[in-house]
N, C-alpha and C. Protein backbone atom coordinates (compact mmCIF):
# COMPACT_ATOMS: atom_id res chain seq x y z
N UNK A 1 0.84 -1.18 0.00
CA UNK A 1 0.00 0.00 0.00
C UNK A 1 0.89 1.24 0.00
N UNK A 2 0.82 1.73 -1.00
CA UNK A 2 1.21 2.91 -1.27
C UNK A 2 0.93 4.70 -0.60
N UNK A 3 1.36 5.40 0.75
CA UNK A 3 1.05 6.41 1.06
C UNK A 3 1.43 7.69 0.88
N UNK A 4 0.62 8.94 0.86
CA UNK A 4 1.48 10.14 0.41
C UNK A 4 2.26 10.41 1.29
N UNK A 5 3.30 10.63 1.49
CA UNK A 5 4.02 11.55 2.40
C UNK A 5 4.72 13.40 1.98
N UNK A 6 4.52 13.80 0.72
CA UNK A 6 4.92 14.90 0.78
C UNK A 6 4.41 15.54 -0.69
N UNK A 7 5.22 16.59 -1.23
CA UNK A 7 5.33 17.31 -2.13
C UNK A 7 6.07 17.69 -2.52
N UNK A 8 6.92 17.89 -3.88
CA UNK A 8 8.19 18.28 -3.86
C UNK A 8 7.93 20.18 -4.37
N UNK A 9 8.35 20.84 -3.83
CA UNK A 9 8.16 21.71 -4.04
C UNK A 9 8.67 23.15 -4.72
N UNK A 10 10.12 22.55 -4.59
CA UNK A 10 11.14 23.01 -5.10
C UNK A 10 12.46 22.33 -5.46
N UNK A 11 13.38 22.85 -6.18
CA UNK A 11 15.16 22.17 -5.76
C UNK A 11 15.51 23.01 -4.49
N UNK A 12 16.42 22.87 -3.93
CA UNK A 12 17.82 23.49 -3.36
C UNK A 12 19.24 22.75 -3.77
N UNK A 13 19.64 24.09 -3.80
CA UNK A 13 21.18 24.28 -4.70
C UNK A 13 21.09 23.68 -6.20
N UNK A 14 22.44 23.40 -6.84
CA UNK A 14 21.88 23.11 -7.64
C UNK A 14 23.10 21.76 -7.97
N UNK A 15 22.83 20.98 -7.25
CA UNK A 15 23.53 19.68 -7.15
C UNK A 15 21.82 18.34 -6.77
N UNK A 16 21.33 18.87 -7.40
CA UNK A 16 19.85 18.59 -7.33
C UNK A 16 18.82 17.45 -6.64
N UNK A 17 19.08 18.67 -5.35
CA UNK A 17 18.46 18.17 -3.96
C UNK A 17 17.00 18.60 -4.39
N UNK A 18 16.14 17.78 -4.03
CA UNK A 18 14.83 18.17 -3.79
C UNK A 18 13.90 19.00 -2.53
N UNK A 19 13.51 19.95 -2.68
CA UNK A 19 12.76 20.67 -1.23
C UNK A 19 11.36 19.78 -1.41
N UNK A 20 11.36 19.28 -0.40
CA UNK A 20 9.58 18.35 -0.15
C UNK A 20 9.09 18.64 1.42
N UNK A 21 8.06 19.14 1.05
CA UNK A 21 7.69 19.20 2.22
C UNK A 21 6.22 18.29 2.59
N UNK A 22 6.92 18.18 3.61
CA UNK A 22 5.63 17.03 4.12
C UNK A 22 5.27 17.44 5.87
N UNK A 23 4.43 16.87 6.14
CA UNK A 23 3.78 16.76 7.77
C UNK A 23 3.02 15.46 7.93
N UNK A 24 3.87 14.46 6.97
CA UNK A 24 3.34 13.01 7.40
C UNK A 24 3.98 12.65 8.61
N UNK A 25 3.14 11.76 9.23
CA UNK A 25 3.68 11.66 10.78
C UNK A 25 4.95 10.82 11.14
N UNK A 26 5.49 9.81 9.95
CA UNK A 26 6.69 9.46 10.38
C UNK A 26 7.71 9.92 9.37
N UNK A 27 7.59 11.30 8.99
CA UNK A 27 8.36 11.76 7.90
C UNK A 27 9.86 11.33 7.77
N UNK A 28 10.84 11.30 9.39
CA UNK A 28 12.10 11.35 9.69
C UNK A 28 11.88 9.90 9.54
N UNK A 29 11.67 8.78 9.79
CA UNK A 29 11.42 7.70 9.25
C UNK A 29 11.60 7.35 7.62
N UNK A 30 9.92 8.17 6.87
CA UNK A 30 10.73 8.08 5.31
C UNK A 30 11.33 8.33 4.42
N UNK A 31 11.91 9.60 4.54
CA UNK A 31 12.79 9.87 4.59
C UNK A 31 14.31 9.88 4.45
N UNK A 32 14.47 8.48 4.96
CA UNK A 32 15.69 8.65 5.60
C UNK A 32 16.07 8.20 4.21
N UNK A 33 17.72 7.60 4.39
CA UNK A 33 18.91 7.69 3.20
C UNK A 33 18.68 5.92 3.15
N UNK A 34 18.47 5.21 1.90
CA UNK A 34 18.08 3.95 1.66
C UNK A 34 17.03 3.77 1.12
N UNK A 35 15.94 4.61 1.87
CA UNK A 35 14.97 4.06 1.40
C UNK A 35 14.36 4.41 0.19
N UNK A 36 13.06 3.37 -0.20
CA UNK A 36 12.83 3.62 -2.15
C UNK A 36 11.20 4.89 -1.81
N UNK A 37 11.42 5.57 -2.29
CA UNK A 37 9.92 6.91 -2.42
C UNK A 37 9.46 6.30 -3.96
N UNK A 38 8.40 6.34 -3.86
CA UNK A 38 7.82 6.71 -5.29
C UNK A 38 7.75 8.14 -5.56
N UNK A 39 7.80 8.62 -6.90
CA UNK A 39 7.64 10.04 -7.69
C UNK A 39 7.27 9.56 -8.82
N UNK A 40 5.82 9.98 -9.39
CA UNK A 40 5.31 10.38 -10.76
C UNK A 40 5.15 8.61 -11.56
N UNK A 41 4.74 7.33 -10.02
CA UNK A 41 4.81 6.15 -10.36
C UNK A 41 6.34 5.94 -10.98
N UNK A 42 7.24 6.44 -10.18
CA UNK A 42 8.67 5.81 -10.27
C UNK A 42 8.80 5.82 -9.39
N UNK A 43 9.41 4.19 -9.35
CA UNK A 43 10.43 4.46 -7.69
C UNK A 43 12.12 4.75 -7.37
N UNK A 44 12.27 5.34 -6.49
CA UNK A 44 13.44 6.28 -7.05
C UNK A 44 14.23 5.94 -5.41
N UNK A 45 15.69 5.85 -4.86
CA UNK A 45 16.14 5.45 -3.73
C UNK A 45 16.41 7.02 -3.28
N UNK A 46 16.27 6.97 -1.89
CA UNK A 46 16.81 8.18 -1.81
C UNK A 46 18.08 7.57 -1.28
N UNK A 47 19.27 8.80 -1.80
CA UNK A 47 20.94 8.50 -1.87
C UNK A 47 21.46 9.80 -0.40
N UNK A 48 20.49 10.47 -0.40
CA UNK A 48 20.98 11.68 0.98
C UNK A 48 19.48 12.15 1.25
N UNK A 49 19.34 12.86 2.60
CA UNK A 49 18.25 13.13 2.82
C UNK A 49 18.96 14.32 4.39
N UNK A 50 17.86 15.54 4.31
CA UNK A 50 18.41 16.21 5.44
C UNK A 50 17.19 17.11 5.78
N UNK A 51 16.64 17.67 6.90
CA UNK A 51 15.90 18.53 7.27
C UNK A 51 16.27 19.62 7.31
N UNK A 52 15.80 20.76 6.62
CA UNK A 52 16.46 21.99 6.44
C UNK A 52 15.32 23.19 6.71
N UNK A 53 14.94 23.99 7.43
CA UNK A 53 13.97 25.44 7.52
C UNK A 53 12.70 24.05 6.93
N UNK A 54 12.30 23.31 8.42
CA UNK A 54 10.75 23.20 7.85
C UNK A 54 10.66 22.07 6.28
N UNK A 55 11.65 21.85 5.90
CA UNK A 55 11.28 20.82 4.67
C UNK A 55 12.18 20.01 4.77
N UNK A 56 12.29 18.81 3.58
CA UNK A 56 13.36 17.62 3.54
C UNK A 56 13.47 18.10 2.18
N UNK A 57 15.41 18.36 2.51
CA UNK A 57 15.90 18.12 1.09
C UNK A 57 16.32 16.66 1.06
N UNK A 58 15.93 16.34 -0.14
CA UNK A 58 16.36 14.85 -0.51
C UNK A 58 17.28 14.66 -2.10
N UNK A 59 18.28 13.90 -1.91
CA UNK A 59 18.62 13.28 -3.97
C UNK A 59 18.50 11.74 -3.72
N UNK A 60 17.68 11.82 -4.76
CA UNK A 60 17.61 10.72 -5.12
C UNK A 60 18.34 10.10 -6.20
N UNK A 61 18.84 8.51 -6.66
CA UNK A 61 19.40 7.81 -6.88
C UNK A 61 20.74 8.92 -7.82
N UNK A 62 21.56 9.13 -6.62
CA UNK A 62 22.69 9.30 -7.02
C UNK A 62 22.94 11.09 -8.02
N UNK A 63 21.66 11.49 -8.24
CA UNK A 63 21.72 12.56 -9.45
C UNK A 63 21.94 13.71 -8.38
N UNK A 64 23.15 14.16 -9.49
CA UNK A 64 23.66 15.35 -8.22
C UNK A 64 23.53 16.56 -9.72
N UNK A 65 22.48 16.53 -10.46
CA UNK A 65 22.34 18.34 -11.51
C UNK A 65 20.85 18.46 -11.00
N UNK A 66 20.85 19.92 -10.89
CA UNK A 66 19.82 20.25 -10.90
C UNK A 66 18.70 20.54 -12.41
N UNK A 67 19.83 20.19 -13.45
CA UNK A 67 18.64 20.33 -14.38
C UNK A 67 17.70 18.72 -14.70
N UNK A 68 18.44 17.62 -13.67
CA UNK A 68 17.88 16.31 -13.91
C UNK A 68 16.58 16.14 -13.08
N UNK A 69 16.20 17.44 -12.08
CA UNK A 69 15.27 17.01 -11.65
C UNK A 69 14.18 18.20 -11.46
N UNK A 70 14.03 19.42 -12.27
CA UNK A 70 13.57 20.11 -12.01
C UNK A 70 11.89 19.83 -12.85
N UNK A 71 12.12 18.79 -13.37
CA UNK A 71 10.41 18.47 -14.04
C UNK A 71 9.74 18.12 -12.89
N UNK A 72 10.62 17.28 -11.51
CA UNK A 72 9.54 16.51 -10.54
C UNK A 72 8.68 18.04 -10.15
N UNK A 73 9.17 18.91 -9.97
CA UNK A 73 8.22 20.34 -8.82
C UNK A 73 7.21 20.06 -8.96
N UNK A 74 6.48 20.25 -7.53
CA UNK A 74 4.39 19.86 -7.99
C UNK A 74 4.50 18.33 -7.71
N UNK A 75 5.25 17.56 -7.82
CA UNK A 75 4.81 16.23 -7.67
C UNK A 75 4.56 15.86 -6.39
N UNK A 76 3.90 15.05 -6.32
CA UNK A 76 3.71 14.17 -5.19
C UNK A 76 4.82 12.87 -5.11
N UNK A 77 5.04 12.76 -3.58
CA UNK A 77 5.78 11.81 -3.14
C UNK A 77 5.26 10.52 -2.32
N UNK A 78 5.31 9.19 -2.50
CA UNK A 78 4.73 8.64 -1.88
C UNK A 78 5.49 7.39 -1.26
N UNK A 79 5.43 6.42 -0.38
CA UNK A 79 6.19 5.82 -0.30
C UNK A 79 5.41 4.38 0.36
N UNK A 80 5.89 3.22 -0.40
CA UNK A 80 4.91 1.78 0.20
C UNK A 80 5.22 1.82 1.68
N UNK A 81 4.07 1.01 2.28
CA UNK A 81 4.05 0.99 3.49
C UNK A 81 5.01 0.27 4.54
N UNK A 82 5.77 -0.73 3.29
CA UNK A 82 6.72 -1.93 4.40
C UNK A 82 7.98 -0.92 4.38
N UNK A 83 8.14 0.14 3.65
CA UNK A 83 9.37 1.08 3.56
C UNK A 83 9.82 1.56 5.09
N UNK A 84 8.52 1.64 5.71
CA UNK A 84 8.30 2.24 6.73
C UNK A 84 8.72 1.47 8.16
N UNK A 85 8.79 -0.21 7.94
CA UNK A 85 9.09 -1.18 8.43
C UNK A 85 8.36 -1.03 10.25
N UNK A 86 7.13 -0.35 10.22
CA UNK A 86 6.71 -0.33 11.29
C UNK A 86 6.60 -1.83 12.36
N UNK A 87 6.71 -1.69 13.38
CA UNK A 87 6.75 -2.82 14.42
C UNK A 87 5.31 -3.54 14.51
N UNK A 88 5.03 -4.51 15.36
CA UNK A 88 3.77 -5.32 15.39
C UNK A 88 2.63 -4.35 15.55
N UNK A 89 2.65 -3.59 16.55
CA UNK A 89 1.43 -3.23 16.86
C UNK A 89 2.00 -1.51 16.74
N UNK A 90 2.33 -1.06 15.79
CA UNK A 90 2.65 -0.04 15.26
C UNK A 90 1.90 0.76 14.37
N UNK A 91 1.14 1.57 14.28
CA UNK A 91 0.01 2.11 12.71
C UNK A 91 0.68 3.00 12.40
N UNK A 92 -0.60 3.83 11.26
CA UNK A 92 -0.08 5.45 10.80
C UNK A 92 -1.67 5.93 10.97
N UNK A 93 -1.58 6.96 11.70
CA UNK A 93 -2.94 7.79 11.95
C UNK A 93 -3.83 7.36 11.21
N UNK A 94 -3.22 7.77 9.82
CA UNK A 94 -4.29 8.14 8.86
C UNK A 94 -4.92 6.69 8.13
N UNK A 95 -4.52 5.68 8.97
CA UNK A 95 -5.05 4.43 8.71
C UNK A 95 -6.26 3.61 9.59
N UNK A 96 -6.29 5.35 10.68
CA UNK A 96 -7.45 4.27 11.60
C UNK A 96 -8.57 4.74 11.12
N UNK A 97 -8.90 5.56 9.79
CA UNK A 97 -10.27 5.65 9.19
C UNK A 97 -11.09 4.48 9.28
N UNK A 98 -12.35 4.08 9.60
CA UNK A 98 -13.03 2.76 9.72
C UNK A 98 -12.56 1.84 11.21
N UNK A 99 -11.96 2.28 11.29
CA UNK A 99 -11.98 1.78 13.01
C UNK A 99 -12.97 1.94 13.69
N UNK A 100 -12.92 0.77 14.40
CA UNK A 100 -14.40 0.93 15.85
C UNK A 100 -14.05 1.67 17.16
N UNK A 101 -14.69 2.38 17.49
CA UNK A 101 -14.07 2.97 18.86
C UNK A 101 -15.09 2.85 19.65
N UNK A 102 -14.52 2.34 20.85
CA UNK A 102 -15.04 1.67 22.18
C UNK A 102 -15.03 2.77 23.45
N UNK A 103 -16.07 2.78 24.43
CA UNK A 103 -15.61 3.43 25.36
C UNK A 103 -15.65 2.71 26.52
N UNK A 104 -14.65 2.03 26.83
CA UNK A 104 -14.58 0.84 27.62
C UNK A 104 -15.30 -0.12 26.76
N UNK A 105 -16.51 -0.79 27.17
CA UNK A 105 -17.02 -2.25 26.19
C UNK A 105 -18.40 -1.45 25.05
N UNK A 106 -18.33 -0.70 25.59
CA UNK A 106 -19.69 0.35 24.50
C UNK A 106 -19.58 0.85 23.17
N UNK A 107 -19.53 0.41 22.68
CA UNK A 107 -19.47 0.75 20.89
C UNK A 107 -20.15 1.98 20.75
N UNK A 108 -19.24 2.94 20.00
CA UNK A 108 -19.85 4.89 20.12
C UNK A 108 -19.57 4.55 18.15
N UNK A 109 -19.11 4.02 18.15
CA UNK A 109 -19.08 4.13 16.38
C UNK A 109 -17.79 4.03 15.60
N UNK A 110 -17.55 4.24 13.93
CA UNK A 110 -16.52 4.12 13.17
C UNK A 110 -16.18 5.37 13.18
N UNK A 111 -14.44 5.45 13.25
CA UNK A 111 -14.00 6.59 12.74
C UNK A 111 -14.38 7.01 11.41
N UNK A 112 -14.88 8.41 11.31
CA UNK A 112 -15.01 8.82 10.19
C UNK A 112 -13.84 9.39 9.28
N UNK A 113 -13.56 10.19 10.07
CA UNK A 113 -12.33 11.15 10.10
C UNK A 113 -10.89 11.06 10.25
N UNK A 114 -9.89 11.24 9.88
CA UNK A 114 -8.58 11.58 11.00
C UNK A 114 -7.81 12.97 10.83
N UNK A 115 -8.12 13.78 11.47
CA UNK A 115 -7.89 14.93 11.09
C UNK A 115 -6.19 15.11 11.39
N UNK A 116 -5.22 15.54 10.97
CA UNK A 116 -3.77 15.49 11.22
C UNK A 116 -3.43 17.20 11.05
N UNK A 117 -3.11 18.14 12.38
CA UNK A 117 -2.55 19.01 12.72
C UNK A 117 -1.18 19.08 13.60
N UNK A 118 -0.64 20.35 13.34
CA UNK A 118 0.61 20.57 14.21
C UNK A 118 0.11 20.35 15.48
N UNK A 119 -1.10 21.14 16.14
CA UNK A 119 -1.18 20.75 17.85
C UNK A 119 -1.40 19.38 17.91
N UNK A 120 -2.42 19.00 17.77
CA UNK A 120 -3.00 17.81 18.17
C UNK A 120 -3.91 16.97 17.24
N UNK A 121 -3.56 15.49 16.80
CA UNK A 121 -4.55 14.98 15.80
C UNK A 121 -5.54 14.29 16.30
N UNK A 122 -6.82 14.33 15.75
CA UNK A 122 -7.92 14.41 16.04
C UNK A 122 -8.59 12.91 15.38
N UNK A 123 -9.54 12.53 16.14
CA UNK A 123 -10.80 11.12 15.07
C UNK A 123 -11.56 11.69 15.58
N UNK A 124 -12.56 11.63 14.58
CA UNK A 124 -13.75 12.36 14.36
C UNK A 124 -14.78 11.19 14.42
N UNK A 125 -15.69 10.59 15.14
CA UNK A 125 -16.49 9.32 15.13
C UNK A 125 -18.18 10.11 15.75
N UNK A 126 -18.75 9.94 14.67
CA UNK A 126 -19.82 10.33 14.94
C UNK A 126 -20.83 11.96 15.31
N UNK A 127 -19.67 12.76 14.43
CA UNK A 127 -20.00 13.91 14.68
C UNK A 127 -19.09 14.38 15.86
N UNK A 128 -18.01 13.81 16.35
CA UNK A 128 -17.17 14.22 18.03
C UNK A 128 -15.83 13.81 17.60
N UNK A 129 -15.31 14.81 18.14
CA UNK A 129 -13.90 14.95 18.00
C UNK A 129 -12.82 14.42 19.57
N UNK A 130 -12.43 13.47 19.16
CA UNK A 130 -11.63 13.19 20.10
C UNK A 130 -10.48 12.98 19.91
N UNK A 131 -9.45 13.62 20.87
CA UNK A 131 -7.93 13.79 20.29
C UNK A 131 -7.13 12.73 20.84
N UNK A 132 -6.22 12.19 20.24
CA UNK A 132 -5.39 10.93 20.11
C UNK A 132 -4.40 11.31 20.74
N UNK A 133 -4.69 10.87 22.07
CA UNK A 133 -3.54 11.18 23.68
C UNK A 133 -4.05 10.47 24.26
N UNK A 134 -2.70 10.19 24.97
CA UNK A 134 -2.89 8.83 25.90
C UNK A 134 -4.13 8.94 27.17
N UNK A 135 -4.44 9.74 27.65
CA UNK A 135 -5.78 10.18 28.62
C UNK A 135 -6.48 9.99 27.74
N UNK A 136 -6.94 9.59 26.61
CA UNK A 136 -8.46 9.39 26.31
C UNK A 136 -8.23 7.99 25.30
N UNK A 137 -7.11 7.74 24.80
CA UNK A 137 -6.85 6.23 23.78
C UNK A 137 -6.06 5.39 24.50
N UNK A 138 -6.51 4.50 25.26
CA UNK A 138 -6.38 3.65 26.20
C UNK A 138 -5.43 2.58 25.48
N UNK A 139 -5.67 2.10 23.93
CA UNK A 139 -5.04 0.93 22.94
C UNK A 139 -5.78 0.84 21.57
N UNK A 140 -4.83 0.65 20.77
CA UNK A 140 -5.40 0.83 19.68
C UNK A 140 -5.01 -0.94 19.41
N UNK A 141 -5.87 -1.66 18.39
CA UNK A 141 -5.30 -2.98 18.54
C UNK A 141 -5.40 -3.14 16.89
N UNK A 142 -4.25 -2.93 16.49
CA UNK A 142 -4.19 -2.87 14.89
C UNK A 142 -4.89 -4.12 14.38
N UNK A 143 -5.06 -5.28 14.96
CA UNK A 143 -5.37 -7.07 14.20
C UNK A 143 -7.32 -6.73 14.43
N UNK A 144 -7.70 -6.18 15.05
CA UNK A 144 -8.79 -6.37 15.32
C UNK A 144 -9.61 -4.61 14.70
N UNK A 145 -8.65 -3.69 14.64
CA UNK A 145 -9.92 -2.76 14.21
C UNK A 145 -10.30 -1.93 14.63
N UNK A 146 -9.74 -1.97 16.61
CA UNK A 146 -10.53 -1.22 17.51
C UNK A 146 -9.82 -0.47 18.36
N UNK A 147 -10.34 1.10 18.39
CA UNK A 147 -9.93 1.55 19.54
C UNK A 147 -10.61 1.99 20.72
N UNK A 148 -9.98 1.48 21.76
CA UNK A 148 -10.57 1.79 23.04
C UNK A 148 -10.11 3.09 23.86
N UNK A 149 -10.96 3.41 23.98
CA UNK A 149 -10.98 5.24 24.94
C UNK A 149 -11.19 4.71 26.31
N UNK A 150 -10.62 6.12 27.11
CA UNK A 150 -11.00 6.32 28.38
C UNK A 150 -11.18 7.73 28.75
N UNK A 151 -12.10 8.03 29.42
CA UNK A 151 -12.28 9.50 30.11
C UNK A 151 -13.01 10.24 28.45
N UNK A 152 -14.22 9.83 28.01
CA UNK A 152 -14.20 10.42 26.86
C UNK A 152 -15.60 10.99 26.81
N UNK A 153 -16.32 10.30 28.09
CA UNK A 153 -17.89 10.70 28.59
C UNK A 153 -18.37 12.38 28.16
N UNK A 154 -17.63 13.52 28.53
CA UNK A 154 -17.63 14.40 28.00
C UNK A 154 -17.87 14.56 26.82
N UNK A 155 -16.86 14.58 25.80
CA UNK A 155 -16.73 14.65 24.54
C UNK A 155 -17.36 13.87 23.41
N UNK A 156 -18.46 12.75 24.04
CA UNK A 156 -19.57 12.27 23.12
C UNK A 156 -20.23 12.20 23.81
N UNK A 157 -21.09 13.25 24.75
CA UNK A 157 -21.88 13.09 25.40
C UNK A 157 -23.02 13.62 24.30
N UNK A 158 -24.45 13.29 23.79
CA UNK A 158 -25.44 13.89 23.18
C UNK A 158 -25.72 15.18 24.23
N UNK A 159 -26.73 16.03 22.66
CA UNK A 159 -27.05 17.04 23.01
C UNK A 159 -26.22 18.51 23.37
């Protein structure tokens, strides 16, 4: 499964690093130097990778001109999911769309939503916003589907 993680948005310098900016949540993860990104349904290795003012400059496989890569700008970056080599019970936010959320044994409904901000990211289940911190997401259990809340009586209370 294939996910977005960024945008390329520009070069820097002209030994032709890519400016991408992203706010995917394990960006420093994909990022890093090894691993394969897709661009424009190519997959391409990245050969260096660095955080610079707010973006990732990246080169990929080895091309150090900037006139070899100035067609990607505007593209999207994406990268398969095993790239990411997450652990057993490891997710990515934006994968608990369709999840069941529990409040203790009480079924309140499917995530609709996953909203992803700088403060705090949000699931949206049923018209209610509840933010993904440990005081209110008790376990998320990736094999089964479900997440269980605590202290959340407030925040889906009707009316």
């Amino acid at each position: 499964m294939n996910i977005v993680i960024g945008k390329i948005v520009n070069t820097f310098g002209i030994k032709g690093e890519l400016k991408i900016v992203s706010n995917f949540e394990m960006a420093n993860r994909a990022f890093k130097k090894g691993n394969k990104i897709i661009i424009n349904n190519k997959e391409r290795l990245i050969t260096n990778s660095r955080f610079h003012h707010h973006n990732y400059l990246v080169e990929i496989d080895n091309i150090r001109d900037i006139n070899e890569v100035t067609y990607l700008i505007g593209a999207k970056v994406s990268i398969n999911k095993d790239e990411l080599k997450l652990e057993e019970n490891e997710y990515l936010m934006c994968e608990l769309k369709g999840y069941t959320l529990y409040n203790g044994d009480k079924c309140i409904g499917n995530v609709d939503e996953v909203v992803i901000n700088e403060v705090n990211p949000l699931i949206k289940v049923n018209g209610h916003y509840i933010p993904l911190q440990k005081n209110f997401i008790k376990k998320v259990d990736v094999n089964s589907k479900k997440i269980i809340c605590q202290n959340i009586d407030e925040l889906v209370k009707e009316g």
